[in-house]
Protein backbone atom coordinates (compact mmCIF):
# COMPACT_ATOMS: atom_id res chain seq x y z
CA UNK A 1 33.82 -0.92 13.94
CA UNK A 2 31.53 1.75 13.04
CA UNK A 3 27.68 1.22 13.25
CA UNK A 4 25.61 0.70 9.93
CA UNK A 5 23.05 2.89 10.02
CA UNK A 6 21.74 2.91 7.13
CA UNK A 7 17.74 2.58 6.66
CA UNK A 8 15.89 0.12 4.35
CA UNK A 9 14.87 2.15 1.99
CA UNK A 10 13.42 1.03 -1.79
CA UNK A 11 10.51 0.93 -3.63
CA UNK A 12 8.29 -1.78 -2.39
CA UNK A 13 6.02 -4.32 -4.17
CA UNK A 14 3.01 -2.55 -4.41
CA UNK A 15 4.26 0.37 -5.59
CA UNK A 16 6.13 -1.21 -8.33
CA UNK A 17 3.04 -3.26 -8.93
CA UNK A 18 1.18 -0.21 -9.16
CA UNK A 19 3.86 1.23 -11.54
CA UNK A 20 3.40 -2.15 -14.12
CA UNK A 21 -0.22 -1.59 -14.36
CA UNK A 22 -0.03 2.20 -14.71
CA UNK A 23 2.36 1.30 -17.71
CA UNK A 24 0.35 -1.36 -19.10
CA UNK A 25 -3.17 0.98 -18.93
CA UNK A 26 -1.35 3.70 -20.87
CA UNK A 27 0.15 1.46 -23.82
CA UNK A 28 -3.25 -0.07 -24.08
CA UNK A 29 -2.46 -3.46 -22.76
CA UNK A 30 -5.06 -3.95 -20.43
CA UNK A 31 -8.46 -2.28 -20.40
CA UNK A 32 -9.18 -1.51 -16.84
CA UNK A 33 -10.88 0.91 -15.10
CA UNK A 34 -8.30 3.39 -13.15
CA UNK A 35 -9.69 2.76 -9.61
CA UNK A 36 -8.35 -1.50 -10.42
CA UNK A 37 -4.72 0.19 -11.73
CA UNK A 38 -4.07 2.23 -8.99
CA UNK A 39 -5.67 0.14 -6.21
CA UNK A 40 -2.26 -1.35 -5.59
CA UNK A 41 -0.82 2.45 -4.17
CA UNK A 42 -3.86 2.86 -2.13
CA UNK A 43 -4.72 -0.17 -0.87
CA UNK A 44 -1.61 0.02 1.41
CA UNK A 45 -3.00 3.38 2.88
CA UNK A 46 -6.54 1.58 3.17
CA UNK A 47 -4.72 -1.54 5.23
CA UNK A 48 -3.25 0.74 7.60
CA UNK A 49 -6.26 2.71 8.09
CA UNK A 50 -8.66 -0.31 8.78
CA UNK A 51 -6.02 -1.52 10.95
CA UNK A 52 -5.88 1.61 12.79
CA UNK A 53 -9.97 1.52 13.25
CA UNK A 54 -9.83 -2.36 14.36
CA UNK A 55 -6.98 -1.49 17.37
CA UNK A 56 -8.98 1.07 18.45
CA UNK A 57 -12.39 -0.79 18.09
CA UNK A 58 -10.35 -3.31 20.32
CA UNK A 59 -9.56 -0.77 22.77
CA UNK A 60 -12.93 0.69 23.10
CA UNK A 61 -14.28 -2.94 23.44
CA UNK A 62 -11.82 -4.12 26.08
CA UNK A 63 -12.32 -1.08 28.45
CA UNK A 64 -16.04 -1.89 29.17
């Protein structure tokens, strides 16, 4: 039997969520300020980044 090798690919939740509220600030549903509509698509780059800083806050601290 051959291997499946196939990747999990997709769109995931936050970027769909950022997609609704994109949508809904253009039609004029919601009155937001852009940073709130797209703060979905970068909050996942700000997640990884303070998680990042805290491992190697961790590191620094468990050396001494």
């Amino acid at each position: 039997m051959a291997a499946n090798n196939a990747s999990r690919g997709g769109v995931g939740f936050f970027t769909l969520l950022g997609l609704l509220f994109i949508g809904l600030k253009l039609t004029g549903f919601v009155d937001w300020a852009w940073w709130v509509v797209l703060a979905p698509i970068w909050g996942q780059l700000a997640f990884i980044v303070l998680l990042f800083v805290a491992l190697v806050i961790a590191e620094l601290v468990k050396d001494d």
